[in-house]
N, C-alpha and C. Protein backbone atom coordinates (compact mmCIF):
# COMPACT_ATOMS: atom_id res chain seq x y z
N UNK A 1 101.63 128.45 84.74
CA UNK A 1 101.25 127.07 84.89
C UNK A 1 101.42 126.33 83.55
N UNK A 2 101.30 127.27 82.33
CA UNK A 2 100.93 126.60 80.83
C UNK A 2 102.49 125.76 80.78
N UNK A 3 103.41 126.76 80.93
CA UNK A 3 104.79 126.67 80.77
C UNK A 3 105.60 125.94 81.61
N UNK A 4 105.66 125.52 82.86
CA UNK A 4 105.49 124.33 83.81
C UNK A 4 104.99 123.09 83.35
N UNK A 5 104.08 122.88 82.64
CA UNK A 5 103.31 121.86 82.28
C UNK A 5 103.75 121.10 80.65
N UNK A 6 104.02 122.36 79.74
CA UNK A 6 104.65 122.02 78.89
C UNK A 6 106.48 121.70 79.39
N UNK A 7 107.34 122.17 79.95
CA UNK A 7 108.08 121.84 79.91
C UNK A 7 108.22 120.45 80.85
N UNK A 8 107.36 120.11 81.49
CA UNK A 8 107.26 118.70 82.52
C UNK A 8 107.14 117.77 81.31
N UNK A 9 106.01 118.08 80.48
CA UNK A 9 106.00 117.13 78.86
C UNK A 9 107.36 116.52 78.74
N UNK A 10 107.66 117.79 78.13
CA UNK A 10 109.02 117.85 77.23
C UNK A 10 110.08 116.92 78.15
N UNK A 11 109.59 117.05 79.65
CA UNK A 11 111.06 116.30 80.29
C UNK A 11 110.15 114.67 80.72
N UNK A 12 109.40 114.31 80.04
CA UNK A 12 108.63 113.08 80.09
C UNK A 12 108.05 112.78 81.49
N UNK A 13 107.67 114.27 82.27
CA UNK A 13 107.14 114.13 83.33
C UNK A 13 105.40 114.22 83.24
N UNK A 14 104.75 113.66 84.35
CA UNK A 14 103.38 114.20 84.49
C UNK A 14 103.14 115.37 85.69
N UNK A 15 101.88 115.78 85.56
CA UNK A 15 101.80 116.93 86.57
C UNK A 15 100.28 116.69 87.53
N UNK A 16 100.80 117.05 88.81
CA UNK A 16 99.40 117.09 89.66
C UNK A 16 99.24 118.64 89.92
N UNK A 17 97.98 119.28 89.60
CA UNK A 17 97.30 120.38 89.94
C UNK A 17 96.36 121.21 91.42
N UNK A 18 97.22 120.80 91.97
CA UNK A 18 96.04 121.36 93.42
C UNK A 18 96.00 122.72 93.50
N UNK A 19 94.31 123.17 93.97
CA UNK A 19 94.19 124.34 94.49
C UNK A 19 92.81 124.15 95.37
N UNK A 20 92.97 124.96 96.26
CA UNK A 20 91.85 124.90 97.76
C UNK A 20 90.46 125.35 96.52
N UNK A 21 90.59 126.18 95.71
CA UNK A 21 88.87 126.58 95.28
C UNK A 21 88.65 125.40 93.86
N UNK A 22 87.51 125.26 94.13
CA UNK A 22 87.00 124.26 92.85
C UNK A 22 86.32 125.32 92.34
N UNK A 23 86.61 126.65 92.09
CA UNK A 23 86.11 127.50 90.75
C UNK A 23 87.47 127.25 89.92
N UNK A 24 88.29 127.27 90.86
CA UNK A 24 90.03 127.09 90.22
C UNK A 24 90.05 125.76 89.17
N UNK A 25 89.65 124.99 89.95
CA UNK A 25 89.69 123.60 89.50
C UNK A 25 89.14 123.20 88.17
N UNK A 26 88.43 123.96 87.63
CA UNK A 26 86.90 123.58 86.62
C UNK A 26 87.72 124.50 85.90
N UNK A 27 88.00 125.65 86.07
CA UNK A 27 88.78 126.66 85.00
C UNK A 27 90.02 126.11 84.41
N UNK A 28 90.82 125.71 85.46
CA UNK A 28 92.19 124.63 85.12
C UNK A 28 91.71 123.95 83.89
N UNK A 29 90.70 122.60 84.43
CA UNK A 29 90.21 122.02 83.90
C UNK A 29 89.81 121.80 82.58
N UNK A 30 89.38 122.93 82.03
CA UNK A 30 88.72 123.21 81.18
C UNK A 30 89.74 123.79 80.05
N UNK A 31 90.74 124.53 80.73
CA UNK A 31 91.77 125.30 79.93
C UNK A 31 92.73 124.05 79.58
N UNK A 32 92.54 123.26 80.53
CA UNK A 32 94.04 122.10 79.58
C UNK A 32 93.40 120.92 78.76
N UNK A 33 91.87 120.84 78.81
CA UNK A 33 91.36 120.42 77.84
C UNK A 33 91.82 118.37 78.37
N UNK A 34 92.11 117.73 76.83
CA UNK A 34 92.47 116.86 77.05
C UNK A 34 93.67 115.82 77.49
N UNK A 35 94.46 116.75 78.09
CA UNK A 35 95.73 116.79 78.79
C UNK A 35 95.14 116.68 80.31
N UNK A 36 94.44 117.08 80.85
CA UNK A 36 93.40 116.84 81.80
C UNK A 36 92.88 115.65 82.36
N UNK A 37 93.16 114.89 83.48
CA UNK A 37 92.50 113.83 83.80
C UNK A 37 91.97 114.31 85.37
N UNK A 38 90.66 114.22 85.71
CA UNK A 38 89.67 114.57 86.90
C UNK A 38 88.88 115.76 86.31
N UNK A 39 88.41 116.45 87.16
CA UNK A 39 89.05 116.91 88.60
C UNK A 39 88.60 116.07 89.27
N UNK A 40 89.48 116.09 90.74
CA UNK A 40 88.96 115.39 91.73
C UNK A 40 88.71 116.39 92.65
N UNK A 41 87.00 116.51 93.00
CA UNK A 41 86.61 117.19 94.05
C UNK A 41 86.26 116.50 95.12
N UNK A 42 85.63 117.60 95.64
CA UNK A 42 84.91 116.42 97.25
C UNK A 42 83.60 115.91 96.92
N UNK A 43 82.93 116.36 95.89
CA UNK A 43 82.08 115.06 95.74
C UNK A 43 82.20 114.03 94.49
N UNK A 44 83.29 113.78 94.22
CA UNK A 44 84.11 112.60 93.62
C UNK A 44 83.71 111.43 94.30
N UNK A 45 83.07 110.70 93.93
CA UNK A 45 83.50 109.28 94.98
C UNK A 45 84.13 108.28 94.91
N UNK A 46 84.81 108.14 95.64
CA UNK A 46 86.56 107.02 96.23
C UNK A 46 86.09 106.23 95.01
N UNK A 47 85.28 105.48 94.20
CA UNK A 47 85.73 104.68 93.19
C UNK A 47 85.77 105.37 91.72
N UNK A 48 85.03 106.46 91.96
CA UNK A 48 85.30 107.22 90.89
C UNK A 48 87.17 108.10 90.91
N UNK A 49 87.07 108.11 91.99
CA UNK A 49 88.63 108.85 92.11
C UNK A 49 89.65 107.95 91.83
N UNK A 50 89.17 106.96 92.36
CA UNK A 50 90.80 105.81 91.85
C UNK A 50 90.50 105.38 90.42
N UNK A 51 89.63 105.34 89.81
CA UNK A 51 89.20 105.41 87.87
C UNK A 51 89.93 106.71 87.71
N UNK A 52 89.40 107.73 87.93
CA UNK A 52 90.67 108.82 87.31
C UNK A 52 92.23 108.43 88.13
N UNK A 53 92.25 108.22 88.79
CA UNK A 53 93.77 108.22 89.27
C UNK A 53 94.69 106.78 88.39
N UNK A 54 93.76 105.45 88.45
CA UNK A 54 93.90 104.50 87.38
C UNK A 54 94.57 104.93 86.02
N UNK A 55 93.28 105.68 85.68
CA UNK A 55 93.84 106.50 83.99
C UNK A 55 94.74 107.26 84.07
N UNK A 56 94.80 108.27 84.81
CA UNK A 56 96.16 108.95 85.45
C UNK A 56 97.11 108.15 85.10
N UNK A 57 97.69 107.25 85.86
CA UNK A 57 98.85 106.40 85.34
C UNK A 57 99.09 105.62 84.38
N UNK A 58 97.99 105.66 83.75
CA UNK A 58 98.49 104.79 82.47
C UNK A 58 98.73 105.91 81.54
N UNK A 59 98.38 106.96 81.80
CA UNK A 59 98.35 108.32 80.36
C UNK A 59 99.58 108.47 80.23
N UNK A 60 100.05 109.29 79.17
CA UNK A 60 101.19 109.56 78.46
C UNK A 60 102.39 110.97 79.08
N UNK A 61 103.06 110.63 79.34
CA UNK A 61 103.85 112.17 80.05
C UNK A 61 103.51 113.48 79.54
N UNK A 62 103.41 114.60 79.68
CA UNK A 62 102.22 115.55 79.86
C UNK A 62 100.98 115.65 80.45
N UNK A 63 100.77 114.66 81.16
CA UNK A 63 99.01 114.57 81.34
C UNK A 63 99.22 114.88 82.41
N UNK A 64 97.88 115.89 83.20
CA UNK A 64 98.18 116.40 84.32
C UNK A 64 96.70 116.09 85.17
N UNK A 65 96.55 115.59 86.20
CA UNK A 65 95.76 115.07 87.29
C UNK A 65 95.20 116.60 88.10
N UNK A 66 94.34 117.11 88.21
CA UNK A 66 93.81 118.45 88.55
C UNK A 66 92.96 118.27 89.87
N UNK A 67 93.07 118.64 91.20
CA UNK A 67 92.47 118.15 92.04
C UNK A 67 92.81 118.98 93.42
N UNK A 68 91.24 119.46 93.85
CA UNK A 68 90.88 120.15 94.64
C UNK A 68 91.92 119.49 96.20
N UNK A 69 92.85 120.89 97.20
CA UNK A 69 93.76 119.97 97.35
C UNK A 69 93.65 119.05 99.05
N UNK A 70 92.60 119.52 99.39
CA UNK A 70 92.01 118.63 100.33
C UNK A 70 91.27 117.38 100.53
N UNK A 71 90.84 117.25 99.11
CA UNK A 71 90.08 116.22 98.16
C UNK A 71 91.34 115.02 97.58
N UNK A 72 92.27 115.50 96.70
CA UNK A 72 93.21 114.82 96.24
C UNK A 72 94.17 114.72 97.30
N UNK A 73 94.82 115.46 98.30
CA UNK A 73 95.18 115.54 98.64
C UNK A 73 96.05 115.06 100.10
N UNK A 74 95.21 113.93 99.89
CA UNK A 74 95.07 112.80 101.08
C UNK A 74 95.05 111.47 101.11
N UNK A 75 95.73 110.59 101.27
CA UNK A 75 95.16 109.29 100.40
C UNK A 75 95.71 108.61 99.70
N UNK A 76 95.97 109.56 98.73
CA UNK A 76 96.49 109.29 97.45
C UNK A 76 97.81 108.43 97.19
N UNK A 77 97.99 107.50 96.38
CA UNK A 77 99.20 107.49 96.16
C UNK A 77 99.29 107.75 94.38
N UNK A 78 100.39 108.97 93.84
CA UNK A 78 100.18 109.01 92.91
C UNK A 78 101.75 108.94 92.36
N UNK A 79 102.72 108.50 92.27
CA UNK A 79 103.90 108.12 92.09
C UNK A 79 104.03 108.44 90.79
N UNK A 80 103.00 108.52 90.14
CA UNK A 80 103.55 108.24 88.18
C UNK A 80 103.83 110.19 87.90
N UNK A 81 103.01 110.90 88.89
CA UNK A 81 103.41 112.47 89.03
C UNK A 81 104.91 112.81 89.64
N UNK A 82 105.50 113.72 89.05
CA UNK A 82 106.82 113.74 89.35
C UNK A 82 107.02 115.56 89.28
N UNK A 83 106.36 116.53 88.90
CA UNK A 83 105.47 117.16 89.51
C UNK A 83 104.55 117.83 89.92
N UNK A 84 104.65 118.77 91.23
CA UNK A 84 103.21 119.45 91.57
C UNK A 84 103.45 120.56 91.88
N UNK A 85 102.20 121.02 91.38
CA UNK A 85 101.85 122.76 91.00
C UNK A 85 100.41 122.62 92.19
N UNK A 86 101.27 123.71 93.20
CA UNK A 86 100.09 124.41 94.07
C UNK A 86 99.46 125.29 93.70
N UNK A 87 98.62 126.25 93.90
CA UNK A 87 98.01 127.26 92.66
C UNK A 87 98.03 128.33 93.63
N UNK A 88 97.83 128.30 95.06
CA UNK A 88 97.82 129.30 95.73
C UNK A 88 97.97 128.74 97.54
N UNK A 89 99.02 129.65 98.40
CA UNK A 89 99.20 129.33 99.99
C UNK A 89 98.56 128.75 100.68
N UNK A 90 97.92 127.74 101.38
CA UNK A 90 97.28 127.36 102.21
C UNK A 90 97.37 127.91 103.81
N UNK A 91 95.94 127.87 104.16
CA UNK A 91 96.15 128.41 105.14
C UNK A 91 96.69 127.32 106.61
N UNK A 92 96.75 126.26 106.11
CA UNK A 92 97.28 124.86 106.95
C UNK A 92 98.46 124.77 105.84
N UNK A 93 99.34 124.85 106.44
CA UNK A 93 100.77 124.24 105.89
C UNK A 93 100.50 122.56 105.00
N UNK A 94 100.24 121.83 106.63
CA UNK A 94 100.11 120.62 106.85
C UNK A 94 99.13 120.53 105.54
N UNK A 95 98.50 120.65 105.03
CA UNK A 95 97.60 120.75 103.87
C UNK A 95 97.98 120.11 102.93
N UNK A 96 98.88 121.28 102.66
CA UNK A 96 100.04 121.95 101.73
C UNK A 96 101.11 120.38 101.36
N UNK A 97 101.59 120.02 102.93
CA UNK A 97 102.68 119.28 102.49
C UNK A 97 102.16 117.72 102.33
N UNK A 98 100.86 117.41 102.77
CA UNK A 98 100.01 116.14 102.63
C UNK A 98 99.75 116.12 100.76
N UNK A 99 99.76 116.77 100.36
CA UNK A 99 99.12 117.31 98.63
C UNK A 99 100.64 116.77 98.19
N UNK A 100 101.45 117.47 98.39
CA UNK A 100 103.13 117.06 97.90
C UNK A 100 103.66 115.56 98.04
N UNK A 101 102.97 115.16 99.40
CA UNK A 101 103.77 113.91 99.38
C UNK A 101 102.64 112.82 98.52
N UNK A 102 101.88 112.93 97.80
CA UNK A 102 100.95 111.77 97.04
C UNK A 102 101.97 111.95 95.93
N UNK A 103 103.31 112.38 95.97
CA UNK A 103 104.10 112.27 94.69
C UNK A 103 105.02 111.80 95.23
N UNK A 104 105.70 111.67 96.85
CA UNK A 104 106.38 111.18 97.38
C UNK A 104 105.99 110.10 97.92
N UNK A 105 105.47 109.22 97.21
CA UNK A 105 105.26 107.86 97.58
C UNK A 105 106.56 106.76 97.40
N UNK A 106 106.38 105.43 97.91
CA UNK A 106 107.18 104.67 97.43
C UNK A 106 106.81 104.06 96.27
N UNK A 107 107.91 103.78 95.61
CA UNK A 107 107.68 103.59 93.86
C UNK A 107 108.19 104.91 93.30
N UNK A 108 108.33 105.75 93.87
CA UNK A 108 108.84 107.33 92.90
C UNK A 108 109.84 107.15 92.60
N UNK A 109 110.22 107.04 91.11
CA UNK A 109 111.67 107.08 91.04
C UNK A 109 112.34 107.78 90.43
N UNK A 110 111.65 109.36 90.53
CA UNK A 110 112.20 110.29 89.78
C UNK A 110 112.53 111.81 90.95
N UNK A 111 113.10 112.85 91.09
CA UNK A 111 113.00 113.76 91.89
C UNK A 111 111.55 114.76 91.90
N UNK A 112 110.93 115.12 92.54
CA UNK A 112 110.00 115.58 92.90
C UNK A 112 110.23 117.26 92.57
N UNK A 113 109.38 117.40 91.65
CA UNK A 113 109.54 119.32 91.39
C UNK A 113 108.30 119.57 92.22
N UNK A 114 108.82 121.05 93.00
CA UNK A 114 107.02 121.32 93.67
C UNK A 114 107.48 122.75 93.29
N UNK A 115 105.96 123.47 92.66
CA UNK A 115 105.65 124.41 92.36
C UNK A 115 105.29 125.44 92.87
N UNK A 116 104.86 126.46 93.29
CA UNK A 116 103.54 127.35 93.97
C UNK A 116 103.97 128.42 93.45
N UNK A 117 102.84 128.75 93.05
CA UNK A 117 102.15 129.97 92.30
C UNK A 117 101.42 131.02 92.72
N UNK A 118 102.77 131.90 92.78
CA UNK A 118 101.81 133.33 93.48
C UNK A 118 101.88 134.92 93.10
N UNK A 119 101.17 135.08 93.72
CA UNK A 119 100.91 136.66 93.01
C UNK A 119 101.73 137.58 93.40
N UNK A 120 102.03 138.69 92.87
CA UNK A 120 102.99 139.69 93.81
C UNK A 120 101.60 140.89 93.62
N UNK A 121 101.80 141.69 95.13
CA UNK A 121 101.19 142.62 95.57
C UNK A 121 99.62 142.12 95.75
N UNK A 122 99.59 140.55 96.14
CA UNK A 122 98.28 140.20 96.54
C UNK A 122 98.10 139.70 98.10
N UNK A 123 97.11 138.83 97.97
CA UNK A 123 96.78 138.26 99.34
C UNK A 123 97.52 137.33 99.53
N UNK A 124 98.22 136.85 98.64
CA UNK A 124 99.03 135.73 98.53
C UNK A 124 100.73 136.11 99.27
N UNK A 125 101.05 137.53 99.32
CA UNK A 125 102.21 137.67 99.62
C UNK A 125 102.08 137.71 101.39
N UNK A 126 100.60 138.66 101.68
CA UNK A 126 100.48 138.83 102.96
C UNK A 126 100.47 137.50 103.61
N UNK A 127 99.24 136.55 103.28
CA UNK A 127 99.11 134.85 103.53
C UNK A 127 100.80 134.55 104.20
N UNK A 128 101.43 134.52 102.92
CA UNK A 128 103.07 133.72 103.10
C UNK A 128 103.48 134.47 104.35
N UNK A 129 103.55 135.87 104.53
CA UNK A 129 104.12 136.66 105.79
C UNK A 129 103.78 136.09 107.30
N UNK A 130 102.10 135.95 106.98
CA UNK A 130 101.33 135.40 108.19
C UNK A 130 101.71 134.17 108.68
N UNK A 131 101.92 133.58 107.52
CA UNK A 131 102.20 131.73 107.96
C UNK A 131 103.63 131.86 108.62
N UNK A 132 105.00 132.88 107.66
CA UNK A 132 106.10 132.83 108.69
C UNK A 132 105.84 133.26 109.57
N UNK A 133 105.63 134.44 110.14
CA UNK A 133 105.23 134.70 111.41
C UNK A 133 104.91 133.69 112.37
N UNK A 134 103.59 132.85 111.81
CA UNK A 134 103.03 131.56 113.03
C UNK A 134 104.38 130.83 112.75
N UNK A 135 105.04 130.55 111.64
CA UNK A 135 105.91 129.11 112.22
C UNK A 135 107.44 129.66 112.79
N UNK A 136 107.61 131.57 112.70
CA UNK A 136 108.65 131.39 113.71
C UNK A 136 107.88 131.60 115.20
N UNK A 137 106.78 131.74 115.53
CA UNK A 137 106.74 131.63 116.56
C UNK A 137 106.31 130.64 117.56
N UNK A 138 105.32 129.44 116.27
CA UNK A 138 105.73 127.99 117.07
C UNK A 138 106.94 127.77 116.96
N UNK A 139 107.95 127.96 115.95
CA UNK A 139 109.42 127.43 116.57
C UNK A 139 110.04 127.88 117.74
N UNK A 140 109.60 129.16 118.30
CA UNK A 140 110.00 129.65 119.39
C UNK A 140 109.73 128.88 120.88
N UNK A 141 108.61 129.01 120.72
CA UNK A 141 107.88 128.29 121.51
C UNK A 141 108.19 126.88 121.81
N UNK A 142 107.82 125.96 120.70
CA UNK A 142 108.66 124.91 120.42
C UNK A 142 110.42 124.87 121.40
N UNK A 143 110.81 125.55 121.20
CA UNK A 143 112.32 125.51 121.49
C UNK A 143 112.49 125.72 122.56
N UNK A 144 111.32 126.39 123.34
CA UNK A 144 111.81 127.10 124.41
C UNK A 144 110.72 126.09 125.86
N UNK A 145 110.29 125.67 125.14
CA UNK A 145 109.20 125.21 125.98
C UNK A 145 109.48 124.05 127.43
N UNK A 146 109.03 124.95 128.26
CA UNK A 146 109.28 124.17 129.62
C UNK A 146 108.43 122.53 129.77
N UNK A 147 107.52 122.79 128.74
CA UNK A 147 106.65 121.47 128.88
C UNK A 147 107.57 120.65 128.45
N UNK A 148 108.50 120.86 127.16
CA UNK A 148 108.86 119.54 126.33
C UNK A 148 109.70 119.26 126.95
N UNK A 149 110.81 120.37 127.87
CA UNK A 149 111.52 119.55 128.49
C UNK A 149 111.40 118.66 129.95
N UNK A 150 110.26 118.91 130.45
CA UNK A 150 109.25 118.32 131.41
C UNK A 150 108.96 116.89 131.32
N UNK A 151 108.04 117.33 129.90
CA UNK A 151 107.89 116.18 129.13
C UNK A 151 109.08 114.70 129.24
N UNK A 152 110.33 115.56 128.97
CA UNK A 152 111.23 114.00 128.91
C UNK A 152 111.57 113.29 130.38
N UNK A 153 112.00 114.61 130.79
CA UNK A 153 111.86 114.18 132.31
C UNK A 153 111.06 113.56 132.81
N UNK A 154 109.48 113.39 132.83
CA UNK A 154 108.89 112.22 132.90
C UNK A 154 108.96 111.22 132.51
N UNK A 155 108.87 111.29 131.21
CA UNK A 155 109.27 110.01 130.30
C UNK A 155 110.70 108.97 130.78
N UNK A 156 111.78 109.71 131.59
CA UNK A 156 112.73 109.20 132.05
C UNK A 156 112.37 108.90 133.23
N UNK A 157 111.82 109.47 134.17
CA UNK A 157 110.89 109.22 135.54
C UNK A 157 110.33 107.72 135.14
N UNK A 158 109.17 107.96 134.21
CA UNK A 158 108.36 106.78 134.07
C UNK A 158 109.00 105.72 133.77
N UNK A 159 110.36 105.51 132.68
CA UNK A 159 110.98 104.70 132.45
C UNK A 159 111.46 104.04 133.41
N UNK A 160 112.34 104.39 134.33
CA UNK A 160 113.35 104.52 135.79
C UNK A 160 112.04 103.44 136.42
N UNK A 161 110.76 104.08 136.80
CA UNK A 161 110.08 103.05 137.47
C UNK A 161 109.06 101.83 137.11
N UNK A 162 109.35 101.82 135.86
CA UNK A 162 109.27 101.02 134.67
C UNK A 162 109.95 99.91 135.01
N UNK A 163 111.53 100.28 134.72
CA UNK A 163 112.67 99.19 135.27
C UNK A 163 112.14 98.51 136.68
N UNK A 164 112.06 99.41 137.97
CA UNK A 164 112.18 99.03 138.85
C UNK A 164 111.02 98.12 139.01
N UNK A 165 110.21 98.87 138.81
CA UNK A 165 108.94 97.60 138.94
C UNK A 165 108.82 96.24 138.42
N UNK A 166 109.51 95.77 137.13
CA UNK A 166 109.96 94.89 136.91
C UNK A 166 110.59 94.20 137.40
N UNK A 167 111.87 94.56 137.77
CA UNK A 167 112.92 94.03 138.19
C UNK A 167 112.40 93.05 139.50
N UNK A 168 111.27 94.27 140.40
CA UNK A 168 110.78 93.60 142.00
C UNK A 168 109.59 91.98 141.31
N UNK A 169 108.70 92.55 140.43
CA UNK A 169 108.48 91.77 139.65
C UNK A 169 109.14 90.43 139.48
N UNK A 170 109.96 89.95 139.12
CA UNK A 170 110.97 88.92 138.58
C UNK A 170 111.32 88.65 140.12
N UNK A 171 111.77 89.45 141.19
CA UNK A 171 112.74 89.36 141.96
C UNK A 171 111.64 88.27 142.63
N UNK A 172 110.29 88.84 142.98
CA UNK A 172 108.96 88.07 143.87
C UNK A 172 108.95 86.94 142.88
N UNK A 173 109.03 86.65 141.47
CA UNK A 173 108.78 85.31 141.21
C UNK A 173 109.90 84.42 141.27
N UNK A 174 111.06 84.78 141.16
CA UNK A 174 111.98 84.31 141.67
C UNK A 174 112.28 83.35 142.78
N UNK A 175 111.71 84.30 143.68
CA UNK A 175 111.55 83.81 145.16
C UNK A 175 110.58 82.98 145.46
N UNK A 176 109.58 82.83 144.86
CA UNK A 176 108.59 81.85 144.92
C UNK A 176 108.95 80.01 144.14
N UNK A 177 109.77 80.61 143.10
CA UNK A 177 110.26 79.19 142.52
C UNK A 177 111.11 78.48 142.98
């Protein structure tokens, strides 16, 4: 993370820090010292969070925004970050990619680095296995699914008598004028 952060400096970038534990957060925190702006946890409150996020953007490239990632992670628009360091897998993807896009805002006008940081021979490798697993098998599912194609078929049903009902619609006022 040290080395990520220094070289984001060096390339006149800033950095956002998410991780799901706020023991993580306070340790981060504490280790980057005054390069550091938050943390933002969950009991941050919305005007205290946009004061750090405020200072956030006015700080100097190196400065890195540290924030718990369900907490920061929502909401946000943080554009002046260009990029972000996950600290560890989420067990919601969707989490995951809500945290990433507070750097993909409009106004970004730089490319977006995203990070994640993981362990080898931990819980972190099994996590990643588990999550492919679920998303090839909602894609399966997904793909194969008799509902979705059901689904349109109604939607074309409903349309079809959509039209028609209209059309009789117009046709009865028609006839009355």
């Amino acid at each position: 993370m040290n080395e990520l952060i220094e070289e984001a400096g060096s390339d006149d970038r800033k950095v956002l820090v998410f991780s799901f534990f706020r023991e993580n957060i306070f340790k981060i925190s504490d280790m980057l010292g005054t390069k550091c702006y938050g943390p933002i946890t969950g009991s941050v409150s919305p005007d205290q969070r946009q004061k750090i996020i405020d200072d956030f953007e006015k700080a100097p490239a190196g400065s890195v925004l540290v924030s718990q990632i369900q907490a920061g992670g929502t909401g946000l628009n943080i554009q002046s970050a260009s990029v972000v360091i996950i600290c560890e897998p989420q067990v919601k993807p969707s989490i995951e990619n809500q945290a990433i896009s507070r750097a993909y805002r409009m106004g970004q006008t730089r490319n977006v680095l995203v990070y994640k940081l993981l362990c080898e021979d931990s819980v972190d490798e099994r996590m990643l296995k588990l999550l492919q697993e679920k998303q090839e098998q909602f894609d399966a599912f997904a793909d194969e699914s008799v509902a979705a194609r059901e689904s349109i078929e109604l939607d074309s049903a409903s349309f079809t008598e959509i039209i028609n009902q209209e059309i009789e619609r117009i046709n009865a006022k028609n006839e009355q004028a």
